[in-house]
N, C-alpha and C. Protein backbone atom coordinates (compact mmCIF):
# COMPACT_ATOMS: atom_id res chain seq x y z
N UNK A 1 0.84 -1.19 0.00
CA UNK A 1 0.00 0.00 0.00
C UNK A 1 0.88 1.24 0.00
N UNK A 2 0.03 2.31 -0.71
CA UNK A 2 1.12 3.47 -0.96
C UNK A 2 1.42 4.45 0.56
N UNK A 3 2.04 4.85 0.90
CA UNK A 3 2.49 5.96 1.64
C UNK A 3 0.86 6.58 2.16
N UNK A 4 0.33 6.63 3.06
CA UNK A 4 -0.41 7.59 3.41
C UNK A 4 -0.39 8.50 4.57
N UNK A 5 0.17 9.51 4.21
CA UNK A 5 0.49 10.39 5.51
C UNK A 5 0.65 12.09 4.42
N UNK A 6 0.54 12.98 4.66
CA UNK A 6 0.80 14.75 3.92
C UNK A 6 1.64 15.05 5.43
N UNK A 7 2.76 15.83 4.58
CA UNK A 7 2.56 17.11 5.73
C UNK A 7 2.19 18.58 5.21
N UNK A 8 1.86 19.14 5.99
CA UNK A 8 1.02 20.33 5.50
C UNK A 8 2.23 21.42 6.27
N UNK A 9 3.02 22.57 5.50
CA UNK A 9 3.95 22.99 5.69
C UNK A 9 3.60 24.63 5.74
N UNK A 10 3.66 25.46 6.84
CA UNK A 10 3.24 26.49 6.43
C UNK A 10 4.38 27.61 6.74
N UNK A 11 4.71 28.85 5.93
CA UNK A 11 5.47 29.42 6.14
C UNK A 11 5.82 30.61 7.80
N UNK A 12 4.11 30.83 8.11
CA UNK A 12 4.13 31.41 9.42
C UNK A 12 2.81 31.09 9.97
N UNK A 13 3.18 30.80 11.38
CA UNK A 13 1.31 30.37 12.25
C UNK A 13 0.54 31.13 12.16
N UNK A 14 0.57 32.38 11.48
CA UNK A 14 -0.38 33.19 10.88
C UNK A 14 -1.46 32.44 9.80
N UNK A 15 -1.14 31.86 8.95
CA UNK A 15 -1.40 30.50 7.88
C UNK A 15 -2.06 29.96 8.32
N UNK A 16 -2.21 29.73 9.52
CA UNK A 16 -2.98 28.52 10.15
C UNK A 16 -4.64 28.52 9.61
N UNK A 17 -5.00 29.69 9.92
CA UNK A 17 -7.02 29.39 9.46
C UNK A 17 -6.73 29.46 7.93
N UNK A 18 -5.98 28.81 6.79
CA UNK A 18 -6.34 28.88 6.28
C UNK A 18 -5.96 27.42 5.47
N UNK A 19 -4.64 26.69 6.70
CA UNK A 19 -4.30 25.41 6.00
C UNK A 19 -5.20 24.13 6.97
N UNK A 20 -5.81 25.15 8.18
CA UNK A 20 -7.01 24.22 8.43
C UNK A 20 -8.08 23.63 7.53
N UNK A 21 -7.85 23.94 6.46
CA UNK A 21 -8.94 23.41 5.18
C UNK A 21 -8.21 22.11 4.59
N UNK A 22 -6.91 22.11 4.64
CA UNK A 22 -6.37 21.39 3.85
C UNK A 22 -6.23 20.07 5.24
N UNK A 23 -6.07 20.37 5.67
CA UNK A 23 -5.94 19.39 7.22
C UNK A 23 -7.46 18.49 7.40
N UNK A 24 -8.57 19.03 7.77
CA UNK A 24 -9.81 18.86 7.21
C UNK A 24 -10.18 18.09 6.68
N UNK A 25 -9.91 18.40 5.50
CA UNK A 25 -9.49 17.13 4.22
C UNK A 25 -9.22 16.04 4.21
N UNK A 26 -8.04 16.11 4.42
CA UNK A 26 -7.23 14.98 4.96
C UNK A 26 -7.46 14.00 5.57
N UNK A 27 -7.74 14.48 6.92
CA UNK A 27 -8.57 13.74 8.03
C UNK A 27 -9.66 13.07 7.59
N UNK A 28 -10.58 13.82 6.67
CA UNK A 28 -11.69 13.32 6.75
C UNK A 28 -11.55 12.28 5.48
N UNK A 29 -10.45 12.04 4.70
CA UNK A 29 -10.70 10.86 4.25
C UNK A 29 -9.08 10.19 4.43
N UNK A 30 -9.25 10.30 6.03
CA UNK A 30 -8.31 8.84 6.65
C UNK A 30 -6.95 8.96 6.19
N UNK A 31 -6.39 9.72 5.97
CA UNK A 31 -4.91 10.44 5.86
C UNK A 31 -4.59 11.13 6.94
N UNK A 32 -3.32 10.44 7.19
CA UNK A 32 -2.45 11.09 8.40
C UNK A 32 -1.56 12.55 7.70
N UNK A 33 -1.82 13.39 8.82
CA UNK A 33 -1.15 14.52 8.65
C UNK A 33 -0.13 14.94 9.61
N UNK A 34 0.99 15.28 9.04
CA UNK A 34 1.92 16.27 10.20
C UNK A 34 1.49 17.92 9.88
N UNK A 35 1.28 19.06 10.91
CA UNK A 35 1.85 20.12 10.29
C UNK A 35 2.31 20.76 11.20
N UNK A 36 3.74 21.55 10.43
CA UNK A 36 4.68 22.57 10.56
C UNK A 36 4.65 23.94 10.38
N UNK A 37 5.20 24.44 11.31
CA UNK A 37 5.66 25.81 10.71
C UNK A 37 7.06 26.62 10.13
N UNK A 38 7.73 26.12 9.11
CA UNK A 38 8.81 26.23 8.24
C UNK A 38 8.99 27.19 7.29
N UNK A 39 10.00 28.11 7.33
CA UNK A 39 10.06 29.16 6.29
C UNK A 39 10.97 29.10 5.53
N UNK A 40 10.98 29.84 4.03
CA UNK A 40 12.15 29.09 3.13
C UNK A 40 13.12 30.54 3.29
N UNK A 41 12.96 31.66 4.10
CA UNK A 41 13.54 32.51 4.73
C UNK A 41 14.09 32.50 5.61
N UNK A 42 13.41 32.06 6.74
CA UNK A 42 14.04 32.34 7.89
C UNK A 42 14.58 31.00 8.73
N UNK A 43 13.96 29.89 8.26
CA UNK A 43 14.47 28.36 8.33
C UNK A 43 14.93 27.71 7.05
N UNK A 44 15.72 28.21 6.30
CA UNK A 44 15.79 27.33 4.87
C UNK A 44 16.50 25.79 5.62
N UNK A 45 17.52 25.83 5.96
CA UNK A 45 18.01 24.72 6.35
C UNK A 45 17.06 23.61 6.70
N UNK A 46 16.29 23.95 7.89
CA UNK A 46 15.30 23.06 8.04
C UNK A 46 14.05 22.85 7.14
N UNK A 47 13.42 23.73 6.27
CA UNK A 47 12.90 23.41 5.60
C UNK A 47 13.29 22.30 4.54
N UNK A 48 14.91 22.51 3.98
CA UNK A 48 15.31 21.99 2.63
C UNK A 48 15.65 20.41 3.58
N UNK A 49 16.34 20.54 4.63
CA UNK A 49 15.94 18.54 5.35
C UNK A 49 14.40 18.13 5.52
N UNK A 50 13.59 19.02 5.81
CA UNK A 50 12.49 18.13 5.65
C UNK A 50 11.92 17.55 4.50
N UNK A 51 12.04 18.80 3.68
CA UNK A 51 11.79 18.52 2.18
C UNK A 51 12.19 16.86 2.05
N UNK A 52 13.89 16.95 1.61
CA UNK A 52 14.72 16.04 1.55
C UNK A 52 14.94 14.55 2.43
N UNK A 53 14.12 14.77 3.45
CA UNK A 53 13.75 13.22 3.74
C UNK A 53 12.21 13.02 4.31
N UNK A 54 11.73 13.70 3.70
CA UNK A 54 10.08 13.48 3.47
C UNK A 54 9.56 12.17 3.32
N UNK A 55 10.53 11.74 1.87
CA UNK A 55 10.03 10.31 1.27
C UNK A 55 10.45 9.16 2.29
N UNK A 56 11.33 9.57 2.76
CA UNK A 56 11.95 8.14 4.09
C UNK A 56 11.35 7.81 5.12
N UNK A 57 10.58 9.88 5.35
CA UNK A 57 9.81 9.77 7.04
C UNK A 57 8.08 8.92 6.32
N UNK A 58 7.85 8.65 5.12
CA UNK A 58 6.71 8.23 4.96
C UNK A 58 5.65 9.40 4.36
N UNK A 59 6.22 10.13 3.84
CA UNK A 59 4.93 11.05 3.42
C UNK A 59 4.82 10.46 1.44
N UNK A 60 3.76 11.04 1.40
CA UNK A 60 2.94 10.86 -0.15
C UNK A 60 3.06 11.85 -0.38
N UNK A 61 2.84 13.27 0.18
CA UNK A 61 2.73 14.38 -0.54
C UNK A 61 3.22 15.93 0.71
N UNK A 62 3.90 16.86 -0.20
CA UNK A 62 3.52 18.00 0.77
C UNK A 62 2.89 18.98 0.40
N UNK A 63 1.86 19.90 1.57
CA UNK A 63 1.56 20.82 1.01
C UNK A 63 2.18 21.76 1.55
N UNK A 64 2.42 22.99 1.11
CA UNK A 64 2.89 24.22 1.34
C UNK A 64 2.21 25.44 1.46
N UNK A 65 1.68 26.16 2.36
CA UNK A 65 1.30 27.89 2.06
C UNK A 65 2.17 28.80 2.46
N UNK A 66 2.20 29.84 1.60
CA UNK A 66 2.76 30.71 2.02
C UNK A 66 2.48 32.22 1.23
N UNK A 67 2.44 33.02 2.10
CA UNK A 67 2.05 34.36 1.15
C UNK A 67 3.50 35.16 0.84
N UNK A 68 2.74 36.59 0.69
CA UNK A 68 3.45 37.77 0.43
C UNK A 68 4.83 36.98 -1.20
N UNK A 69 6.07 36.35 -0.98
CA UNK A 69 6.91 36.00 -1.76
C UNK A 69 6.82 34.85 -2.06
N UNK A 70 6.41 33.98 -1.12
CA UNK A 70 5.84 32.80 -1.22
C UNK A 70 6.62 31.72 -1.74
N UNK A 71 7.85 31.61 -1.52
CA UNK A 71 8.88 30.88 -2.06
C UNK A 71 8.69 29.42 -1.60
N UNK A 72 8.20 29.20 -0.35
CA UNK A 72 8.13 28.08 0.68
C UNK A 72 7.85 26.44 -0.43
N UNK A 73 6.93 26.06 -0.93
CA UNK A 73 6.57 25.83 -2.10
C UNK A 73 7.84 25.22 -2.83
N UNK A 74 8.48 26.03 -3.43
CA UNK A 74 8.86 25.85 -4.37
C UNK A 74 10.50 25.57 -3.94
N UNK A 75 10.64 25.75 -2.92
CA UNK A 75 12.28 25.18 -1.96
C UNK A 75 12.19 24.12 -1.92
N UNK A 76 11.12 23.68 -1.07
CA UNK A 76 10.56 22.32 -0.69
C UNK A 76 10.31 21.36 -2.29
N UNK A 77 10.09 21.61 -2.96
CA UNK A 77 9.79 21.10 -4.04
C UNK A 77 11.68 20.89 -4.98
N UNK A 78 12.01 21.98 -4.89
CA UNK A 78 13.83 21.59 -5.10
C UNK A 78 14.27 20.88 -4.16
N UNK A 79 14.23 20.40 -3.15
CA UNK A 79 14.88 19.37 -2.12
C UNK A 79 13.95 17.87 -2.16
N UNK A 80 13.04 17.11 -3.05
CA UNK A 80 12.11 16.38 -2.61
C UNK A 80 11.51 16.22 -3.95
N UNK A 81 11.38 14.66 -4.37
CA UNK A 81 10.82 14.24 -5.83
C UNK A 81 9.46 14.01 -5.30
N UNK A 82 8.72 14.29 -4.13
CA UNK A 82 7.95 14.03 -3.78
C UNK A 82 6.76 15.46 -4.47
N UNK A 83 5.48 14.93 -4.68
CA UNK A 83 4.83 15.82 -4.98
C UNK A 83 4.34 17.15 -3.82
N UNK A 84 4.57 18.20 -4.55
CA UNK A 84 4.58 19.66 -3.81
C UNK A 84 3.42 20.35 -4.20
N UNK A 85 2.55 20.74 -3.36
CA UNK A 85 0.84 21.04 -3.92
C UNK A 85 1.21 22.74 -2.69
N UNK A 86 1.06 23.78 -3.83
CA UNK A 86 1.40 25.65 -3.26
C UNK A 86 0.28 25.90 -2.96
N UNK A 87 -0.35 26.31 -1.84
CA UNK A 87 -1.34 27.12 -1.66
C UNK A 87 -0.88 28.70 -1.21
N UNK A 88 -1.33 29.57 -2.30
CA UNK A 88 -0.40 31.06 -2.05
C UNK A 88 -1.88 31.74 -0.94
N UNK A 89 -1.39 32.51 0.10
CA UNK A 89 -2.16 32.64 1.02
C UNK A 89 -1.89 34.67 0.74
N UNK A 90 -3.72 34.58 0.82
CA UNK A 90 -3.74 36.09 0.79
C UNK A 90 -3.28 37.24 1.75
N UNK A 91 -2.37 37.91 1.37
CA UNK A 91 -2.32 39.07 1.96
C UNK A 91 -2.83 40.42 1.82
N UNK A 92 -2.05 41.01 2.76
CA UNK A 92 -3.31 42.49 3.00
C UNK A 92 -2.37 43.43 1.67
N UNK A 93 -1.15 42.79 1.05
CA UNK A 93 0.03 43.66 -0.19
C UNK A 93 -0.89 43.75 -1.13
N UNK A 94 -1.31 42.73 -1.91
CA UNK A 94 -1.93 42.93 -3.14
C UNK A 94 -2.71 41.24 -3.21
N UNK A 95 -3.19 41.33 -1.55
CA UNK A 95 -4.54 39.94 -1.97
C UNK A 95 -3.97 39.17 -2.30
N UNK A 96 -3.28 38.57 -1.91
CA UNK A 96 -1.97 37.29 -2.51
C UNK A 96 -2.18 37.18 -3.98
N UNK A 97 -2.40 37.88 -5.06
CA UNK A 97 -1.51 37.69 -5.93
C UNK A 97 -0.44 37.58 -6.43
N UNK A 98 0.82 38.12 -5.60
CA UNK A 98 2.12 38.38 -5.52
C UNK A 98 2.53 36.98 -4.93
N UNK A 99 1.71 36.21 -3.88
CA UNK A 99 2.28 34.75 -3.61
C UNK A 99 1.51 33.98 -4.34
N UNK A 100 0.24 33.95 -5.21
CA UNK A 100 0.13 33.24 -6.85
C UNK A 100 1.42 32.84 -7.24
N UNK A 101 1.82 34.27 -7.90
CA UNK A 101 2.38 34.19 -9.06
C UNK A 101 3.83 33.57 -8.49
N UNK A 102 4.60 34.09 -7.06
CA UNK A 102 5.41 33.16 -6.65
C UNK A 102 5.36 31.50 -6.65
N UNK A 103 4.52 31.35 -6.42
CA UNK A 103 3.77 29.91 -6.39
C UNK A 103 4.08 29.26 -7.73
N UNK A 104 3.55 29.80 -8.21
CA UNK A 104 2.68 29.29 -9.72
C UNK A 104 4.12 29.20 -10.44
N UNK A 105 4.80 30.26 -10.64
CA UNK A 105 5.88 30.31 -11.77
C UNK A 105 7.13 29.35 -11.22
N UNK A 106 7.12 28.16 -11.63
CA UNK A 106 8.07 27.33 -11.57
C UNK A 106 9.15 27.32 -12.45
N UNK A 107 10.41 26.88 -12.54
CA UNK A 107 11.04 26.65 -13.51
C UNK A 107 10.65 25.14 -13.87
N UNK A 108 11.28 24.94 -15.28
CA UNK A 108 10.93 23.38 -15.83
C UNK A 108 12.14 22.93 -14.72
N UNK A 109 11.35 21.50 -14.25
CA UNK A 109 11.97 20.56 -13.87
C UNK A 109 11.91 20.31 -12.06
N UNK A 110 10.83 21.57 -11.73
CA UNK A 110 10.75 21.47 -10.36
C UNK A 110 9.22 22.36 -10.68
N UNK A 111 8.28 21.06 -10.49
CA UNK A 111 6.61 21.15 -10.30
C UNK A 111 6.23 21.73 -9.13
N UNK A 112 5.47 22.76 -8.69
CA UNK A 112 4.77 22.81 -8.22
C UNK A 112 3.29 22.95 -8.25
N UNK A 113 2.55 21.59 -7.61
CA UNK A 113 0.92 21.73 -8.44
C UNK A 113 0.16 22.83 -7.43
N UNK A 114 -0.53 23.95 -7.74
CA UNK A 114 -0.91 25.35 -7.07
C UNK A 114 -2.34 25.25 -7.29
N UNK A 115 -3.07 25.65 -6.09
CA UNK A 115 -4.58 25.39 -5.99
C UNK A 115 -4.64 27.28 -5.83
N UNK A 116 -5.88 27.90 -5.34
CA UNK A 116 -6.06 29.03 -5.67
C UNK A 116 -5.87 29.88 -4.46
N UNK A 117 -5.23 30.65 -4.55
CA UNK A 117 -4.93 32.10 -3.39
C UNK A 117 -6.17 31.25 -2.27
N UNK A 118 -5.70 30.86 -1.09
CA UNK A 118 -6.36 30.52 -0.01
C UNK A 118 -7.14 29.05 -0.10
N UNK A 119 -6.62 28.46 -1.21
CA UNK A 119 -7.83 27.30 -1.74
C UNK A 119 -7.34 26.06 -1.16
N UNK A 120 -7.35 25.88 0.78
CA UNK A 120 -6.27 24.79 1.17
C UNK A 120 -7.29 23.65 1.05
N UNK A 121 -8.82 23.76 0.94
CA UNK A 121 -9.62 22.55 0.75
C UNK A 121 -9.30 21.61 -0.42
N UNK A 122 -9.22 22.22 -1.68
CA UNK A 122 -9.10 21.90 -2.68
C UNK A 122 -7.11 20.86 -2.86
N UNK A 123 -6.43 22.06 -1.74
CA UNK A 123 -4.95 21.40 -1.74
C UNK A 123 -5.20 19.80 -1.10
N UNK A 124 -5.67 19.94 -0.21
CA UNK A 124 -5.97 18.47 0.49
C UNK A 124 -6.54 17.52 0.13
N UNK A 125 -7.82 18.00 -1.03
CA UNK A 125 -8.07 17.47 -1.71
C UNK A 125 -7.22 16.66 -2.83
N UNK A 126 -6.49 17.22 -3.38
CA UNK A 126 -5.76 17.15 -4.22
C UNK A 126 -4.58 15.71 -3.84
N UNK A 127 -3.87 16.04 -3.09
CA UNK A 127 -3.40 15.13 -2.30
C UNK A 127 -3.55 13.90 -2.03
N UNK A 128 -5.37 13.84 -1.18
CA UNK A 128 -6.09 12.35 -1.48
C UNK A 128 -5.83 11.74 -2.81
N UNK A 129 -6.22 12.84 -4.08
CA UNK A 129 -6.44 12.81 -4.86
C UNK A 129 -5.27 11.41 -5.29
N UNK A 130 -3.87 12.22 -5.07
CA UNK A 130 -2.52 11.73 -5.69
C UNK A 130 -2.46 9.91 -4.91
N UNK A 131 -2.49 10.24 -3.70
CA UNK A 131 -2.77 8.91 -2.32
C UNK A 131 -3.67 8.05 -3.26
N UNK A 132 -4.61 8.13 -3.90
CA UNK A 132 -5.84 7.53 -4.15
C UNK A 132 -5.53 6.96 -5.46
N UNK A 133 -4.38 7.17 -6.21
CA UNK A 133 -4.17 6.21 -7.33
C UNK A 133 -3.87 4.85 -7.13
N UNK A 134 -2.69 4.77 -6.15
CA UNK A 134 -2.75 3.85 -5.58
C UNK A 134 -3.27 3.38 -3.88
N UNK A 135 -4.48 3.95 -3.74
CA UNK A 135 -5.13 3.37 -1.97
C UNK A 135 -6.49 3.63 -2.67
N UNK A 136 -6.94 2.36 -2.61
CA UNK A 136 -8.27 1.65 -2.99
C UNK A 136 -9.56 2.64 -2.27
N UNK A 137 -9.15 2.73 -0.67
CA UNK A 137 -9.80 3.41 0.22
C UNK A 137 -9.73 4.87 0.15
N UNK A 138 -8.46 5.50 -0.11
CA UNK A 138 -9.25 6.61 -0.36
C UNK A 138 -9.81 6.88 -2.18
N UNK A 139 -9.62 6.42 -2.72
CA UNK A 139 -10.11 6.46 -3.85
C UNK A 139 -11.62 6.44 -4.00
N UNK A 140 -11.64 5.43 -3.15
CA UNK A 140 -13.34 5.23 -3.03
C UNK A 140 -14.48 6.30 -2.38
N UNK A 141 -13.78 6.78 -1.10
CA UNK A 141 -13.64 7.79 -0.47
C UNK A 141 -13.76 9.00 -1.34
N UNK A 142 -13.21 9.36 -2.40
CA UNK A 142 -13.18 10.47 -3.14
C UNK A 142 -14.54 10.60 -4.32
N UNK A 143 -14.54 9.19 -4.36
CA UNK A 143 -15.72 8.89 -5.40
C UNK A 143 -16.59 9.65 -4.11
N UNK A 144 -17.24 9.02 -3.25
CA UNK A 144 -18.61 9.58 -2.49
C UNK A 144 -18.43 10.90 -2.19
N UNK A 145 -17.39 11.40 -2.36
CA UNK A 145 -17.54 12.93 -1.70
C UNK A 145 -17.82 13.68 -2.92
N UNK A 146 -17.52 13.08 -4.70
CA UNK A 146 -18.06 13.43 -5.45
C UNK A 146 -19.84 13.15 -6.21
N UNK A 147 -20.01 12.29 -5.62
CA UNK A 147 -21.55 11.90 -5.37
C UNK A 147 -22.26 12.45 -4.62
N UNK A 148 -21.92 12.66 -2.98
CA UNK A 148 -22.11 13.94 -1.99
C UNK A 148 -22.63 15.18 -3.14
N UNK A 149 -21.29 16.03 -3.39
CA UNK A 149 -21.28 17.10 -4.01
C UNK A 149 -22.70 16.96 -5.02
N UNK A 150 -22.51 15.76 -5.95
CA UNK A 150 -24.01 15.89 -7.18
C UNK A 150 -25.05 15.99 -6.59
N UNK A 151 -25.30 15.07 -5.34
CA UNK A 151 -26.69 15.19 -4.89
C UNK A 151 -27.02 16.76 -4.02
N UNK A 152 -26.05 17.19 -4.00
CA UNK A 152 -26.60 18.75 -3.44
C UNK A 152 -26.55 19.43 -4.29
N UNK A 153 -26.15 19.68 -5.46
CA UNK A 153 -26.10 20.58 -6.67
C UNK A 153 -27.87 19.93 -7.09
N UNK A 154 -27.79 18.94 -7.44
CA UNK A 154 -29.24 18.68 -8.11
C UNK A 154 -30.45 19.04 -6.75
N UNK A 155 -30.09 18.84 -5.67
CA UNK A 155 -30.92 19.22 -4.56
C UNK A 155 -31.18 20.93 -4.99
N UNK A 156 -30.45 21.72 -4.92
CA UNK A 156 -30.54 23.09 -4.79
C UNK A 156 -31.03 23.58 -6.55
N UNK A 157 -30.92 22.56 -7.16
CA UNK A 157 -31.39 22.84 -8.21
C UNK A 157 -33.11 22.75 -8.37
N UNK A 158 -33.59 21.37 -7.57
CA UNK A 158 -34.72 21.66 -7.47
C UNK A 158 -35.56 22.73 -6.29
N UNK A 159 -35.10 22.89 -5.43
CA UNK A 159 -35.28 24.29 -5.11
C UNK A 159 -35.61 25.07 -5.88
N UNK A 160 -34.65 25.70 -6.67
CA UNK A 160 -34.85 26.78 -7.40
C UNK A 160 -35.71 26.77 -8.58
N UNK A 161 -36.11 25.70 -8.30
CA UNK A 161 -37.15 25.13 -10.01
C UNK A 161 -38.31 25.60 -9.16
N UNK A 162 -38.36 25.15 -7.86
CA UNK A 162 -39.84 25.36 -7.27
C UNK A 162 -40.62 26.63 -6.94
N UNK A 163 -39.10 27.81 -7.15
CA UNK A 163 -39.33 28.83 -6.38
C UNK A 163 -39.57 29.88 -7.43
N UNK A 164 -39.29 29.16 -8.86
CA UNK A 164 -39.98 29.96 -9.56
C UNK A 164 -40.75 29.58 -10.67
N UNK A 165 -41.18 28.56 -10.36
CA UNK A 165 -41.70 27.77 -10.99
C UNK A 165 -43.40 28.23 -11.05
């Protein structure tokens, strides 16, 4: 069975309400999580060893947030063949677009997969996602939470049929 464990990596405990989504996640479909607080500033050292023996301590995937420069991401992702999922976290500079585009702009040969300015549900998601090619359980797991999702879209759909119907 594949690796199931994330760690969820954030650049300052400020981060926190927003990689609680990605944690969330996780949990809720039976993935073990570590999370940290690691900066590719002010801890590079320790960031670039965790990175770098990630795959030994047992992880499948990391995620990363980080705003304002948002490098965190993409360090971790040069130290570690392991998959690196950026969540750029908004700030009060310019609404985290400035840690987007840090995020996002990789060079070839060091991936980082980037969910949207604050989007840590979707990061955790994502993750299962990777876990779930090979783990039967969460795979399956991912199926119902996409069945979940249809039956409330078509729910709220008939609602709105009724209400103006």
């Amino acid at each position: 069975m594949a690796n199931k464990k994330v760690a969820v990596i954030m650049g300052s405990d400020s981060d926190l309400p927003v990689v609680k989504g990605a944690v969330e996640e996780l949990k809720g479909f039976g993935i073990d999580v570590e999370v940290h607080v690691m900066s590719a500033h002010r801890t590079p050292a320790a960031a670039c060893q965790f990175a770098a023996s990630a795959r030994e301590n047992g992880f499948a995937a990391i995620i990363a947030a980080a705003g304002k420069a948002a490098h965190l991401a993409g360090v971790l992702a040069a130290h570690t063949t392991l998959p690196v999922i950026g969540i750029p976290v908004k700030s009060s500079t310019l609404d985290g677009l400035d840690a987007l585009l840090s995020t996002v702009q990789m060079p070839a040969g060091i991936p980082v997969a980037t969910v949207a300015i604050d989007g840590a549900k979707n990061a955790g998601i994502l993750a299962a996602q990777i876990i779930g090619v090979n783990d039967a359980e969460v795979a399956y797991k991912l199926s119902l939470r996409r069945s979940d999702m249809e039956q409330e879209v078509l729910q709220k759909d008939l609602k709105i049929q009724k209400e103006f119907a």
